[in-house]
Protein backbone atom coordinates (compact mmCIF):
# COMPACT_ATOMS: atom_id res chain seq x y z
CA UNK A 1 75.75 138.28 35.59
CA UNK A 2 76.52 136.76 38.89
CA UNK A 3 74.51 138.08 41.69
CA UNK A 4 74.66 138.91 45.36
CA UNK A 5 74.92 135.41 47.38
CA UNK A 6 75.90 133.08 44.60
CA UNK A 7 79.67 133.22 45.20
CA UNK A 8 81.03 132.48 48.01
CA UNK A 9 83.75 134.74 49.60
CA UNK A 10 85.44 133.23 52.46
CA UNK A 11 87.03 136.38 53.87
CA UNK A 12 83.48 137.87 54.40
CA UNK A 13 81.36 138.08 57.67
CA UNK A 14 81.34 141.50 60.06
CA UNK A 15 81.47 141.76 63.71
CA UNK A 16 80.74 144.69 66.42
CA UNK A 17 80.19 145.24 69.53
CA UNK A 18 80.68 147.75 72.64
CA UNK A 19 80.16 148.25 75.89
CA UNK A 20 79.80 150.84 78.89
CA UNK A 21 82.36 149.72 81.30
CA UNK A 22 80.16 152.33 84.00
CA UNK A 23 77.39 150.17 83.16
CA UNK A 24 75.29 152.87 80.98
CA UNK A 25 72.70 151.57 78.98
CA UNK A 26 72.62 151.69 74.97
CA UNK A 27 69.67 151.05 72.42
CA UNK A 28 70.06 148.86 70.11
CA UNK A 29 69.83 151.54 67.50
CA UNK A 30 73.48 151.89 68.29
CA UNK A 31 74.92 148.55 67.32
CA UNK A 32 73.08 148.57 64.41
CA UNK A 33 74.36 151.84 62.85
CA UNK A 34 78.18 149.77 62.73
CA UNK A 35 76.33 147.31 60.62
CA UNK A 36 75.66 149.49 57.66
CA UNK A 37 79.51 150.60 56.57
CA UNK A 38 80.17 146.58 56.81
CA UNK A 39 76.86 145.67 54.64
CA UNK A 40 79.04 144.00 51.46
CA UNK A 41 80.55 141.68 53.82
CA UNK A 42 77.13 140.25 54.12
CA UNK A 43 74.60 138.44 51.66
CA UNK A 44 71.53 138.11 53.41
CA UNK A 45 71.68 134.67 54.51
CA UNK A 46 71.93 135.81 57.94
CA UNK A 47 72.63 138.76 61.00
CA UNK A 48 72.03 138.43 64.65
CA UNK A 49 72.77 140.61 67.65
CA UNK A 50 73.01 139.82 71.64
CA UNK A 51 71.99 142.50 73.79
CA UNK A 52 73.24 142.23 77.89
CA UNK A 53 71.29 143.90 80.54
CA UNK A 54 68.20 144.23 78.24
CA UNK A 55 65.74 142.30 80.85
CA UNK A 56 66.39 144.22 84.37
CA UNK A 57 62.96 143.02 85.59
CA UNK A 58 63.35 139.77 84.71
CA UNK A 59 67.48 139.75 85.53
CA UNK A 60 67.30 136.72 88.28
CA UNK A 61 65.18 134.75 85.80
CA UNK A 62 66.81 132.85 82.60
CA UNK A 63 65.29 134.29 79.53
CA UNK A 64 64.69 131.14 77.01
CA UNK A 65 64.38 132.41 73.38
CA UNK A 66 62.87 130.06 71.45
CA UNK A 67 62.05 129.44 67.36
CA UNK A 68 58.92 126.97 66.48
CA UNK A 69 57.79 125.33 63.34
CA UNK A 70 54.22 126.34 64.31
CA UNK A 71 51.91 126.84 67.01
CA UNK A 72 51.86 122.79 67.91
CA UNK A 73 55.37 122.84 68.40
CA UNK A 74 54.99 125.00 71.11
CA UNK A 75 52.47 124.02 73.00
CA UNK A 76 54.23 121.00 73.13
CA UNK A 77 57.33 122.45 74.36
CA UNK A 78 55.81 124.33 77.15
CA UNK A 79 54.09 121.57 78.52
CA UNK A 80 57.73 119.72 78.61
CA UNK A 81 59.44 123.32 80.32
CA UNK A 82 56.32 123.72 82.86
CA UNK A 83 57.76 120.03 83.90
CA UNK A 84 61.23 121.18 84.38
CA UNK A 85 60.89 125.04 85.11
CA UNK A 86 58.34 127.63 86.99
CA UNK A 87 57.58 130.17 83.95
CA UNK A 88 57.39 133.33 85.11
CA UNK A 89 56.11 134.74 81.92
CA UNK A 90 55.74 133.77 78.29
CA UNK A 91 55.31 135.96 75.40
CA UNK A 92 55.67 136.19 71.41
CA UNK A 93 58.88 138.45 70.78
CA UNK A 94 57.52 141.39 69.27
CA UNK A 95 58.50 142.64 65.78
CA UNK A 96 57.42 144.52 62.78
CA UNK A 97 56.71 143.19 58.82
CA UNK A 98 59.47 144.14 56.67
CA UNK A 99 59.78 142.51 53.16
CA UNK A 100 63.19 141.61 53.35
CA UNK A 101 62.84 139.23 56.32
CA UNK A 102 60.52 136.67 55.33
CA UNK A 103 59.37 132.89 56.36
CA UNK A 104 59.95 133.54 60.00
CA UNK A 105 58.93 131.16 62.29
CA UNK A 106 56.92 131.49 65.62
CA UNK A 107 59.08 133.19 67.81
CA UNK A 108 58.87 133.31 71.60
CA UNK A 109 60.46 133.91 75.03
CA UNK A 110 59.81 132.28 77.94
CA UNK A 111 61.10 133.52 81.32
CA UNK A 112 61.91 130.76 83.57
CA UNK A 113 63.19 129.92 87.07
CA UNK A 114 64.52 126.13 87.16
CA UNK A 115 62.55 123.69 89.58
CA UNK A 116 63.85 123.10 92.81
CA UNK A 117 62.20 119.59 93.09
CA UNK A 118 64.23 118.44 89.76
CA UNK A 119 67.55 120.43 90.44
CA UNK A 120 67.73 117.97 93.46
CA UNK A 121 66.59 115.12 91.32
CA UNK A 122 69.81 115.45 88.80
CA UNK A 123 72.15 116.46 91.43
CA UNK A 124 73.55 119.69 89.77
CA UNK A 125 73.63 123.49 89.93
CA UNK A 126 70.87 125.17 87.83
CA UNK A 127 73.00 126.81 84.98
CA UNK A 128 74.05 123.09 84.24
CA UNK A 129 70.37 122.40 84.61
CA UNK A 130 69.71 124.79 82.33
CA UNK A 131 72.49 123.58 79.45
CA UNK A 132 71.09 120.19 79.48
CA UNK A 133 67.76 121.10 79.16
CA UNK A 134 68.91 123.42 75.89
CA UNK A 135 70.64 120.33 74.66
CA UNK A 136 67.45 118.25 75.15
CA UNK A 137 65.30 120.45 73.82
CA UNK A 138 67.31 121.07 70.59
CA UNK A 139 68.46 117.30 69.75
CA UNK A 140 65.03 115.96 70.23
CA UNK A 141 63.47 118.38 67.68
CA UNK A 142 59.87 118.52 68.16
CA UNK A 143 59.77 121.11 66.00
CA UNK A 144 61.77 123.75 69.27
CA UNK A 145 64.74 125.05 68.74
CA UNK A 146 66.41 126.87 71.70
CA UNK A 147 68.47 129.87 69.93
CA UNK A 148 69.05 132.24 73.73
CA UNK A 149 69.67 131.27 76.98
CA UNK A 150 71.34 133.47 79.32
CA UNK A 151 70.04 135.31 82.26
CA UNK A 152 69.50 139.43 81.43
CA UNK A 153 70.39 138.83 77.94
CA UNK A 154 68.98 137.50 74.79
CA UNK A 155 70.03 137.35 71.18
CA UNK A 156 67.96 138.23 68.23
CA UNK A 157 68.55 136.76 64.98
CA UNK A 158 67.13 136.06 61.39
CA UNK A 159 68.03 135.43 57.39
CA UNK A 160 68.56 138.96 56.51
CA UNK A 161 70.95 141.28 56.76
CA UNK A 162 71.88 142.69 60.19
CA UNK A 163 70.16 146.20 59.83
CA UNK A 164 67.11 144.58 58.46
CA UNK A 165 66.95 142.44 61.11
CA UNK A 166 67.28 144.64 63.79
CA UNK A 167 64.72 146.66 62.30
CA UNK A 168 62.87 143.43 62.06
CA UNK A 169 63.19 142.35 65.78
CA UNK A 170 62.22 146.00 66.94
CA UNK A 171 66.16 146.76 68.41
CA UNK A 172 65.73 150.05 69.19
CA UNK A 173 63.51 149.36 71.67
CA UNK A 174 65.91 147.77 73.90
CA UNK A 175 68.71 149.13 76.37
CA UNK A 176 72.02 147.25 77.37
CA UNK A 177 75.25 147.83 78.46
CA UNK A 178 76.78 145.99 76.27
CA UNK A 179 75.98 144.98 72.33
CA UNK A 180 77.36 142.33 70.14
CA UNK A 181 76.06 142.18 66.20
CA UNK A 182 77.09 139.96 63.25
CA UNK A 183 76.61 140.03 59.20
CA UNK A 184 76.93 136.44 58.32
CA UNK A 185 78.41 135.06 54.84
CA UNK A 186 77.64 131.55 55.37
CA UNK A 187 81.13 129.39 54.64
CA UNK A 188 80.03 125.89 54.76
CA UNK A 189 76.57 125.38 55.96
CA UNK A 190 73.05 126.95 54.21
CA UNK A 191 71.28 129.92 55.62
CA UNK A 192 68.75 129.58 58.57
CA UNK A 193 67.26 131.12 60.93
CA UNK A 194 68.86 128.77 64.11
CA UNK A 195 72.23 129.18 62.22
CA UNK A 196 72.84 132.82 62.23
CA UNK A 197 74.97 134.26 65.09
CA UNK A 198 75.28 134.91 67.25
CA UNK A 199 75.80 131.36 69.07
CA UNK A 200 74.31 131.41 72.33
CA UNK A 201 74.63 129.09 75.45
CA UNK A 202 73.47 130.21 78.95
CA UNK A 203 75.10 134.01 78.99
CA UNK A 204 78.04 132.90 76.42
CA UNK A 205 77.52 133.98 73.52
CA UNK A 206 79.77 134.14 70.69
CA UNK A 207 80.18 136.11 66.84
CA UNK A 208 82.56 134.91 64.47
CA UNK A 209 84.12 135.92 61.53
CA UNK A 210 86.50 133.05 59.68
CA UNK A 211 86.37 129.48 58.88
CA UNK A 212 88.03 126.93 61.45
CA UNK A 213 89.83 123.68 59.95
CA UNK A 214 89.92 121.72 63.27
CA UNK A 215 86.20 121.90 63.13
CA UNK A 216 85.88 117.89 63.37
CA UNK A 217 88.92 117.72 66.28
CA UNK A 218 87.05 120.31 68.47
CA UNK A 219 83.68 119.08 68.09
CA UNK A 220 84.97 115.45 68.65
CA UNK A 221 86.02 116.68 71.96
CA UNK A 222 83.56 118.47 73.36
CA UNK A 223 80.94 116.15 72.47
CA UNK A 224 82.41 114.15 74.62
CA UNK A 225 81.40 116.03 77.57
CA UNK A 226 77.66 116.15 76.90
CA UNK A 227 77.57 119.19 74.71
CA UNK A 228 75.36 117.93 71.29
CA UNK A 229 77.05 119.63 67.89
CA UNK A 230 73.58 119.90 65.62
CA UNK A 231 74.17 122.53 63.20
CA UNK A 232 77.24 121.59 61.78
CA UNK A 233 78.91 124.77 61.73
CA UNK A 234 82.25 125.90 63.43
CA UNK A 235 80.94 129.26 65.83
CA UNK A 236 78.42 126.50 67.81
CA UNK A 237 81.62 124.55 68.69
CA UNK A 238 83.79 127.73 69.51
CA UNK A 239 81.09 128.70 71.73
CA UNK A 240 80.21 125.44 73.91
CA UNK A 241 83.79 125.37 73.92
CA UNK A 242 84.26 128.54 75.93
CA UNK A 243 81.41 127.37 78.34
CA UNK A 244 83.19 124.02 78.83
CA UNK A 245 86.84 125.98 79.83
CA UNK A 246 84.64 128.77 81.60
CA UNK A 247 82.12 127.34 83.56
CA UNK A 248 82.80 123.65 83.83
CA UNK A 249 86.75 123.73 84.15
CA UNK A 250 86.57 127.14 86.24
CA UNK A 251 89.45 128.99 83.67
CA UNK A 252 90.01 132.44 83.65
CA UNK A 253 89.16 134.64 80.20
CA UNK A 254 92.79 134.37 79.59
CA UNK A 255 93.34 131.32 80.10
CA UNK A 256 90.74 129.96 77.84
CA UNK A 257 92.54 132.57 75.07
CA UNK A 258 95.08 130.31 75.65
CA UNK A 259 93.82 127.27 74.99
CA UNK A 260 92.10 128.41 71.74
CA UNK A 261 94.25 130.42 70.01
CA UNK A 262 96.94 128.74 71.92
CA UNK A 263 101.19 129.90 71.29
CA UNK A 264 103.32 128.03 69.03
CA UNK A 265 105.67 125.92 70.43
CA UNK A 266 108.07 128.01 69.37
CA UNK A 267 107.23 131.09 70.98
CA UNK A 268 106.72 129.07 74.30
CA UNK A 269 110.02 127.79 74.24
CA UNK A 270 111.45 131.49 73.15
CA UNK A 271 110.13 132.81 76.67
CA UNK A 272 111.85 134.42 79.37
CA UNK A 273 109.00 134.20 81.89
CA UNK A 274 109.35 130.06 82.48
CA UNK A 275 106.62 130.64 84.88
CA UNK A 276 104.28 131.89 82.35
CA UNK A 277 105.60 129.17 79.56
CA UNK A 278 105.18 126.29 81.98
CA UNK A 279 101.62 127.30 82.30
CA UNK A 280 101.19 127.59 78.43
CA UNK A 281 102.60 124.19 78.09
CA UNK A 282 99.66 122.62 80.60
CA UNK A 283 97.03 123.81 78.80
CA UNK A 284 98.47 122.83 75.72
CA UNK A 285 98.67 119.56 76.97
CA UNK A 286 95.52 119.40 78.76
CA UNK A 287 93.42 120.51 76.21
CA UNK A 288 94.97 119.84 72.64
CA UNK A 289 91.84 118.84 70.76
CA UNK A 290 90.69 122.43 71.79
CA UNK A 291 93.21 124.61 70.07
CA UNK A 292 91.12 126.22 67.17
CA UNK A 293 93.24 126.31 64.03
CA UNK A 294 92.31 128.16 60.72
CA UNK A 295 91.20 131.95 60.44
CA UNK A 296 89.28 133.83 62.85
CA UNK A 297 87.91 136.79 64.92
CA UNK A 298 85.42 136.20 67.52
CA UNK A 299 83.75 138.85 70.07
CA UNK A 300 82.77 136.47 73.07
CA UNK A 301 79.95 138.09 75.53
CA UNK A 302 79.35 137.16 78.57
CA UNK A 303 77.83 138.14 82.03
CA UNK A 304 79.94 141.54 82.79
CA UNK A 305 82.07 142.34 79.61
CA UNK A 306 83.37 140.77 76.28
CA UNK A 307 86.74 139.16 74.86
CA UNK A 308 88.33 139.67 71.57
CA UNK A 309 90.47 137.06 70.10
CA UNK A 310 91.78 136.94 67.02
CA UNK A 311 93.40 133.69 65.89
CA UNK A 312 97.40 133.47 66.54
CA UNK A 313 98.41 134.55 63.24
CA UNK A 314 95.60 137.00 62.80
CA UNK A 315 93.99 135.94 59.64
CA UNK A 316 90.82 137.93 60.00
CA UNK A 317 90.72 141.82 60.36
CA UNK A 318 89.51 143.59 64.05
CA UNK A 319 90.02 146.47 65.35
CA UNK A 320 89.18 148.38 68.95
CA UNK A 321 88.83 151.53 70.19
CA UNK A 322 87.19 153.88 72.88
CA UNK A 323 86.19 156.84 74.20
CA UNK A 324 84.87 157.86 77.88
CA UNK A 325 83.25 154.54 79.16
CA UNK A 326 82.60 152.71 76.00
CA UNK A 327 84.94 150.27 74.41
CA UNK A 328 83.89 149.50 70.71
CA UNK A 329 84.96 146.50 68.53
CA UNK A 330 84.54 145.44 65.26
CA UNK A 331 86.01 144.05 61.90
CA UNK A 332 86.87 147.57 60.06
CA UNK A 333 87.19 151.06 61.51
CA UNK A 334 84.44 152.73 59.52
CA UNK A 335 81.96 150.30 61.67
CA UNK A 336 83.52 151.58 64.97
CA UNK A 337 83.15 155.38 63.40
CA UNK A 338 79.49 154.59 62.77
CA UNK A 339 79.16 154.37 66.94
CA UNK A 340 81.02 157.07 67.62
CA UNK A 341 82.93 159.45 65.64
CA UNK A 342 85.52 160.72 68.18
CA UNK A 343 86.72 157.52 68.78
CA UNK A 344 90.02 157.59 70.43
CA UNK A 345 93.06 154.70 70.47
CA UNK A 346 91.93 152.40 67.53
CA UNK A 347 94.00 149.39 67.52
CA UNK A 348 94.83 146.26 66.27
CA UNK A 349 94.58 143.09 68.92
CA UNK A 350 97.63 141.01 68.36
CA UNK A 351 97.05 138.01 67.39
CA UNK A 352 96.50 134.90 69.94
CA UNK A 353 96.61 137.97 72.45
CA UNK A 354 93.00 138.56 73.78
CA UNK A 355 91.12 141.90 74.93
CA UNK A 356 89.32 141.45 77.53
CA UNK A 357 86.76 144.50 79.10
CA UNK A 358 84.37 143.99 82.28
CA UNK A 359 81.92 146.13 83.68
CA UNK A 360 83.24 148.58 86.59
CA UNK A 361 81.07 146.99 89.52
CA UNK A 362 81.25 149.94 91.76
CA UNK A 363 78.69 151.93 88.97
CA UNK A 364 78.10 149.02 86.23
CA UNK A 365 74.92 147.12 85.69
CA UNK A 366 73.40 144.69 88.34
């Protein structure tokens, strides 16, 4: 008889996430419930969620989740950070025993403020401070491995499946305004703790369901702008990607849609707006080696709201609806149902088209 997580079945993986566009605050109970109806696309080998807005008294302070081999591995770690960063406070993530999540590591958070004295020394802003230090820290392997980053947000993430998870990591003790969850069916790379999503990188973070085959064209690129590709796996590349279009090359949400799931040639040349189709042709051509072929469906968070992208020919299965405030994503209906019941104007993105929801600033979170 062939059992549960000795197959392998490509089209599996499950997403979710919502968010309060007023700002409102959710437990983590919430995201977890759309995890349940989506359990068979899972097999244990890994979940993760990324809550935003969860740390409002730490909110101006980066929030550095960490996983250690053992207690030696972190002392030796904080001595590097206290060289590099003022911690404001340090503490063991709390969670409960549960029998299904086993073999966890020492896991920590550190909440950190970068040093003024070194942000001078290096000559850049603090969140690239901040990404260099990650990719230090997580190259070097002293037995550290940086897994969260951002500032008012942290992921949580394990071998297990999602709802065991969350009940592992204590989720329903936390409030955000917006969620993000993922069931993970490993494709190419083993299990692990560090290589469950979601894939975090200052405030990006990014869950995936698919399998890219430009895997070794995109991670030729980026790497050569500094970012450090270490797990091997295609959702670490998608998501340093974003931060390099984002951050470093100062796109727009739908611009860097546009680079990653970019248009066919075709359809550019099909368009009426020559405005718009010139613009499609420069990124194209500026950024080739970042067009991400193959099937997907990602949910990227961020500071203030989350995308949806679905690769151009739409390969993978995602859905959105709302009702009131919230906007809810995820891979099948039934998950969004789980959330809420009465959800109104399910869809299906297009694909290549993204869908993009931010806070409302005038009553959303700080």
């Amino acid at each position: 008889m062939i059992k549960e997580g000795q197959i392998r079945i490509p089209s599996g993986c499950a997403i979710a996430a919502v968010i309060d566009r007023d700002g409102g605050r959710m437990p983590g109970s919430l995201i977890t419930e759309a995890m349940r109806p989506m359990h068979e696309r899972s097999n244990g080998l890994g979940g993760g969620f990324a809550g935003y807005g969860i740390y409002p008294e730490y909110r101006d302070f980066y929030a550095l989740h960490f996983f250690f081999e053992d207690r030696d591995a972190r002392k030796s770690c904080e001595a590097s950070l206290k060289e590099r960063f003022e911690i404001v406070n340090s503490e063991r993530i709390p969670t409960r025993k549960i029998p299904s999540v086993t073999d966890e590591p020492v896991i920590w958070r550190y909440f950190v403020d970068p040093l003024k004295s070194r942000l001078a020394a290096e000559q850049v802003d603090e969140r690239e401070f901040v990404v260099r230090t990650v990719m230090k820290i997580n190259t070097e392997n002293r037995g550290g491995y940086v897994f969260s980053s951002g500032k008012n947000m942290g992921a949580f993430k394990a071998v297990g499946y999602p709802e065991d998870v969350a009940e592992f990591y204590r989720l329903e003790e936390y409030e955000g305004y917006a969620w993000t969850a993922h069931g993970r069916y490993p494709t190419n790379t083993p299990g692990w703790w560090g290589g469950a999503h979601p894939f975090t990188l200052l405030d990006w973070s990014v869950v995936h369901n698919g399998e890219i085959s430009s895997y070794d064209a995109n991670r030729r690129w980026i790497e050569m702008f500094g970012y450090k590709c270490t797990l091997q796996t295609d959702t670490e590349v998608i998501t340093y990607i974003m931060d390099y279009l984002l951050r470093r090359q100062g796109l727009t949400l739908g611009e860097a849609a546009s680079v990653v799931a970019a248009p066919f040639w075709s359809k550019i040349d099909a368009m009426k707006d020559r405005e718009r189709a010139d613009k499609l042709t420069y990124l194209r051509t500026v950024f080739p080696s970042l067009l991400v072929t193959g099937p997907f469906s990602i949910v990227l968070g961020f500071d203030g709201g989350l995308m949806a992208l679905n690769d151009r020919l739409k390969l993978r299965s995602m859905v959105v609806g709302e009702k009131g405030s919230r906007v809810y994503i995820a891979s099948e209906e039934a998950a969004i149902r789980a959330m809420e019941p009465e959800a109104e104007n399910i869809f299906a993105p297009v694909g290549g088209e993204p869908v993009i929801v931010t806070l409302n600033r005038k009553g959303g979170a700080d």
